[in-house]
N, C-alpha and C. Protein backbone atom coordinates (compact mmCIF):
# COMPACT_ATOMS: atom_id res chain seq x y z
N UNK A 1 -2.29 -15.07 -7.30
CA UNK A 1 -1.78 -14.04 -6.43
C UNK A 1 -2.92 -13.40 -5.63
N UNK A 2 -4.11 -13.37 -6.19
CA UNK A 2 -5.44 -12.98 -5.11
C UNK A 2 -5.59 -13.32 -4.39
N UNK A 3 -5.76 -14.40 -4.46
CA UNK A 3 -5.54 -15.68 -3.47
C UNK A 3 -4.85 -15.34 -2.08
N UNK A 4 -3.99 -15.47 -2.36
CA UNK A 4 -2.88 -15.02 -1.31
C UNK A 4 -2.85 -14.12 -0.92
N UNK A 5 -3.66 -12.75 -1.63
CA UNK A 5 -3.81 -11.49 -1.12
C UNK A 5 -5.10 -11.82 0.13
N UNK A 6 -5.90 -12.15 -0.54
CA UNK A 6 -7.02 -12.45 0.21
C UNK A 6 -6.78 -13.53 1.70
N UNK A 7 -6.24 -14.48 1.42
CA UNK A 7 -6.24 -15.07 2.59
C UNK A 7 -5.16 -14.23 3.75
N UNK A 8 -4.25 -13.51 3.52
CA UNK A 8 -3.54 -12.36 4.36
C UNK A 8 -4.21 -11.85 4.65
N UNK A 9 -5.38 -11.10 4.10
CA UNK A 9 -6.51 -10.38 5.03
C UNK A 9 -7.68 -11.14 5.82
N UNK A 10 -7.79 -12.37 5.23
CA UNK A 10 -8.46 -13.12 6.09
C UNK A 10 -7.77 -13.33 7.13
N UNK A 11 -6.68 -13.55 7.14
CA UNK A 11 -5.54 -14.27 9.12
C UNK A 11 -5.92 -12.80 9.53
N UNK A 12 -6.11 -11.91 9.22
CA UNK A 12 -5.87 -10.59 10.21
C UNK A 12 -7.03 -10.33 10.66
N UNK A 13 -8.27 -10.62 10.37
CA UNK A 13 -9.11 -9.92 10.58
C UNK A 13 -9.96 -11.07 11.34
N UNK A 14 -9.51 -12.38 10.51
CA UNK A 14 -10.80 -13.45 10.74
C UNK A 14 -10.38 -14.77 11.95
N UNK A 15 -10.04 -14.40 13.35
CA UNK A 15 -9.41 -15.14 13.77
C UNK A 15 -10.50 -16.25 14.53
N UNK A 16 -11.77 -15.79 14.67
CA UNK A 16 -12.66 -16.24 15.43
C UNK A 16 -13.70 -17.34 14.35
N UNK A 17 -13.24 -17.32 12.88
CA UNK A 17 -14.23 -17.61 11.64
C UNK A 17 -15.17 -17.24 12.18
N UNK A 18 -15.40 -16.54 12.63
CA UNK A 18 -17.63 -16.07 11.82
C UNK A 18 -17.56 -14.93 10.53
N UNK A 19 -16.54 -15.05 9.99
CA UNK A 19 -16.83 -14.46 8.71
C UNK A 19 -17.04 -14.90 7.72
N UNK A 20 -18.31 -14.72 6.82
CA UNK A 20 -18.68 -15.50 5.71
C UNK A 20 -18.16 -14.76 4.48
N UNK A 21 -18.19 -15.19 3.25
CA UNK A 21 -17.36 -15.09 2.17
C UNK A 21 -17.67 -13.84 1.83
N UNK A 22 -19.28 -12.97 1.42
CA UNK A 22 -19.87 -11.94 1.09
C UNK A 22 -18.72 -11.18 2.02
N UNK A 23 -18.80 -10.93 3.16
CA UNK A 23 -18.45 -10.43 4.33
C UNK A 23 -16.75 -10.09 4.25
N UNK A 24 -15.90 -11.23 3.92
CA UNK A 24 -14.92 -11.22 4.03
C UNK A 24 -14.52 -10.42 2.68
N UNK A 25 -15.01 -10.40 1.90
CA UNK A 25 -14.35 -10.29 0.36
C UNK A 25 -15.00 -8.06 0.66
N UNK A 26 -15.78 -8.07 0.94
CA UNK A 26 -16.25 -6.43 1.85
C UNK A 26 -14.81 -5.93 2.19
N UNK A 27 -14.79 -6.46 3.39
CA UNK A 27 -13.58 -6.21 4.19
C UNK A 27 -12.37 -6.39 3.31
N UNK A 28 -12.63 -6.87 2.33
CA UNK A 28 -10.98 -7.30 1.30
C UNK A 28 -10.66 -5.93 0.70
N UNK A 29 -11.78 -5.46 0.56
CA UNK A 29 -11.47 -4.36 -0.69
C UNK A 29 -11.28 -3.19 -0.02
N UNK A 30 -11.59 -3.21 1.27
CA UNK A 30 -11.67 -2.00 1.76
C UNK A 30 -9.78 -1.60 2.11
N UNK A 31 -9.18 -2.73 1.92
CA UNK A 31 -7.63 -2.74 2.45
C UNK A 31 -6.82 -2.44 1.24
N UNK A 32 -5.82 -1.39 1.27
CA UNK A 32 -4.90 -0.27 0.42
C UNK A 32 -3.83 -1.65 -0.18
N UNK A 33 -3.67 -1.47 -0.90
CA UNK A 33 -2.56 -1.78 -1.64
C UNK A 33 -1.30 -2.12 -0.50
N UNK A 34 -1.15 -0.74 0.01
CA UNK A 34 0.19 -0.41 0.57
C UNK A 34 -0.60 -1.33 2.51
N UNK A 35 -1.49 -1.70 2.47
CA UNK A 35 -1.73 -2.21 3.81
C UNK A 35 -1.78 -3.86 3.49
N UNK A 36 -2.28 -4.26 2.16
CA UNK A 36 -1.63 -6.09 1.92
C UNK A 36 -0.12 -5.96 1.69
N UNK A 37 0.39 -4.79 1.48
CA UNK A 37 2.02 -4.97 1.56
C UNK A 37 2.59 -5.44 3.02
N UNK A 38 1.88 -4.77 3.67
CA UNK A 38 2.52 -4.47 5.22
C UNK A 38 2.17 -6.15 5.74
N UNK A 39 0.71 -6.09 5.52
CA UNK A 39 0.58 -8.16 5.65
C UNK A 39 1.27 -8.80 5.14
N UNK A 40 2.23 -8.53 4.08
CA UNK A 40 2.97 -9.61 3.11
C UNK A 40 4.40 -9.57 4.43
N UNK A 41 4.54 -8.45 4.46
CA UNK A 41 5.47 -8.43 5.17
C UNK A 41 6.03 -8.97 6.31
N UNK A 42 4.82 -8.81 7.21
CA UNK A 42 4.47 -9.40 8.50
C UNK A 42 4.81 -11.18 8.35
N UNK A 43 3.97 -11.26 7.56
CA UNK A 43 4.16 -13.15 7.74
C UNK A 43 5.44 -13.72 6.79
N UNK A 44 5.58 -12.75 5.59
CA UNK A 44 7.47 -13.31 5.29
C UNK A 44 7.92 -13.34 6.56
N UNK A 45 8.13 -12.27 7.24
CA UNK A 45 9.21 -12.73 8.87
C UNK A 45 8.92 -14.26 9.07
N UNK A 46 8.04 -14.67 9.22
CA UNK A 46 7.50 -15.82 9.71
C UNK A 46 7.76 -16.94 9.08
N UNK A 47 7.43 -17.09 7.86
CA UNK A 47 7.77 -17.60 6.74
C UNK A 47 9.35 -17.92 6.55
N UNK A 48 10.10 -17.05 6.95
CA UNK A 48 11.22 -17.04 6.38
C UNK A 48 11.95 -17.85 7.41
N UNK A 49 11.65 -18.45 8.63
CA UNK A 49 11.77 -19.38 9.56
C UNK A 49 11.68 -20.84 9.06
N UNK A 50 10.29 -20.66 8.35
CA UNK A 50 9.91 -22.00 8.42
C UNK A 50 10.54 -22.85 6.70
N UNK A 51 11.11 -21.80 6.19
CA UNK A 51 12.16 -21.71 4.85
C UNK A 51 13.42 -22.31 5.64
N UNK A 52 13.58 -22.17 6.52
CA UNK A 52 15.39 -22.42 6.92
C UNK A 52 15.20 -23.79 7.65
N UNK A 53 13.96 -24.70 8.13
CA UNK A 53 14.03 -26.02 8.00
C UNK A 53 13.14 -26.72 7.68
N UNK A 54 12.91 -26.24 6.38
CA UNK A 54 12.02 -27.48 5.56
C UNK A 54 12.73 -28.57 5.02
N UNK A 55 11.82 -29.44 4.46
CA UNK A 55 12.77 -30.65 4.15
C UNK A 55 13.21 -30.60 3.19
N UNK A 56 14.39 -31.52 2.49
CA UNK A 56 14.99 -31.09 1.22
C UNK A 56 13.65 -32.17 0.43
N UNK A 57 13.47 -31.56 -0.65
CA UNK A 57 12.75 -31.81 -1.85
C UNK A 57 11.19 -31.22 -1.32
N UNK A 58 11.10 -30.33 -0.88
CA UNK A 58 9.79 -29.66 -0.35
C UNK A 58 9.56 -28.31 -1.04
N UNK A 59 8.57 -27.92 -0.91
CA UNK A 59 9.37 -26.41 -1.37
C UNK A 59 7.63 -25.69 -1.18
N UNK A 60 6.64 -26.31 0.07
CA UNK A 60 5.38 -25.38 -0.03
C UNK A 60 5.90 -24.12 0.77
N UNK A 61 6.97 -24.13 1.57
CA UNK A 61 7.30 -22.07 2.63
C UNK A 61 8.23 -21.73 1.58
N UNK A 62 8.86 -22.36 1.11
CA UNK A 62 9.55 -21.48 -0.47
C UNK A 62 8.61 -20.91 -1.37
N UNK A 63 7.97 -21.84 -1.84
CA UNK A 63 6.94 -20.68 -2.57
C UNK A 63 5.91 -19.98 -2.19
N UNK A 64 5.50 -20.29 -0.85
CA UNK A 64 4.67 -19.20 -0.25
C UNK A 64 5.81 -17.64 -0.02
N UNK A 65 7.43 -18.32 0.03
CA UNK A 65 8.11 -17.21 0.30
C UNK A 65 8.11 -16.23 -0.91
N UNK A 66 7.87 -16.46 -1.96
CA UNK A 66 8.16 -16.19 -3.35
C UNK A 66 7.38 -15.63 -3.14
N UNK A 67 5.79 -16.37 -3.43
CA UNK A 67 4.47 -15.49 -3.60
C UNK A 67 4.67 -14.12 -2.65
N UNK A 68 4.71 -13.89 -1.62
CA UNK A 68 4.85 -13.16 -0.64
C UNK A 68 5.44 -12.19 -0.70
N UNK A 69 6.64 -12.46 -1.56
CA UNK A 69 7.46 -11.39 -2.02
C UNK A 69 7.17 -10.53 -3.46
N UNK A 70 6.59 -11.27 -4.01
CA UNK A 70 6.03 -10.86 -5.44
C UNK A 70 4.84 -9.55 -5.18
N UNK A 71 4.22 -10.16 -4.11
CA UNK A 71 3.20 -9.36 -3.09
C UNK A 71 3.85 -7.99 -3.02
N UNK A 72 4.79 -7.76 -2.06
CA UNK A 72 5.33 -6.98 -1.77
C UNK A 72 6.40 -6.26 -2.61
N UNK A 73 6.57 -6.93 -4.02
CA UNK A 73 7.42 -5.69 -4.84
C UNK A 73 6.65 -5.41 -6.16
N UNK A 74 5.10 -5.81 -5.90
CA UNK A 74 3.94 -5.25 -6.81
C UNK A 74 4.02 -3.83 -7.17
């Protein structure tokens, strides 16, 4: 689940990559609880698209949908 916390703050911040790991993981901590919620949130919308035509026997935007949500009712 860090994981996933972490790379949500990486898409927001790190669009250009020149951020190195020291750097990024800085910037990780500095973000509220209630502000990786609001990222969880943001990309479920998104997510929840790419849930309505995946293929049958697939299931990697299902469980990113899961994770995402688990995120958000932490």
């Amino acid at each position: 689940m860090e994981k996933q916390k972490i790379n949500l703050v990486e898409n927001s911040i790190n669009t250009s990559g020149n951020f190195t790991r020291p750097e990024l993981m800085k910037a990780f901590w500095k973000y509220t609880k209630e502000e990786i919620k609001a990222l969880a949130r943001v990309e479920l919308k998104i997510v929840k698209e790419f849930v309505t035509i995946e293929l049958e026997g697939w299931s990697y935007w299902k469980n990113k949908e899961t994770r995402l949500k688990q995120i958000i009712n932490e």
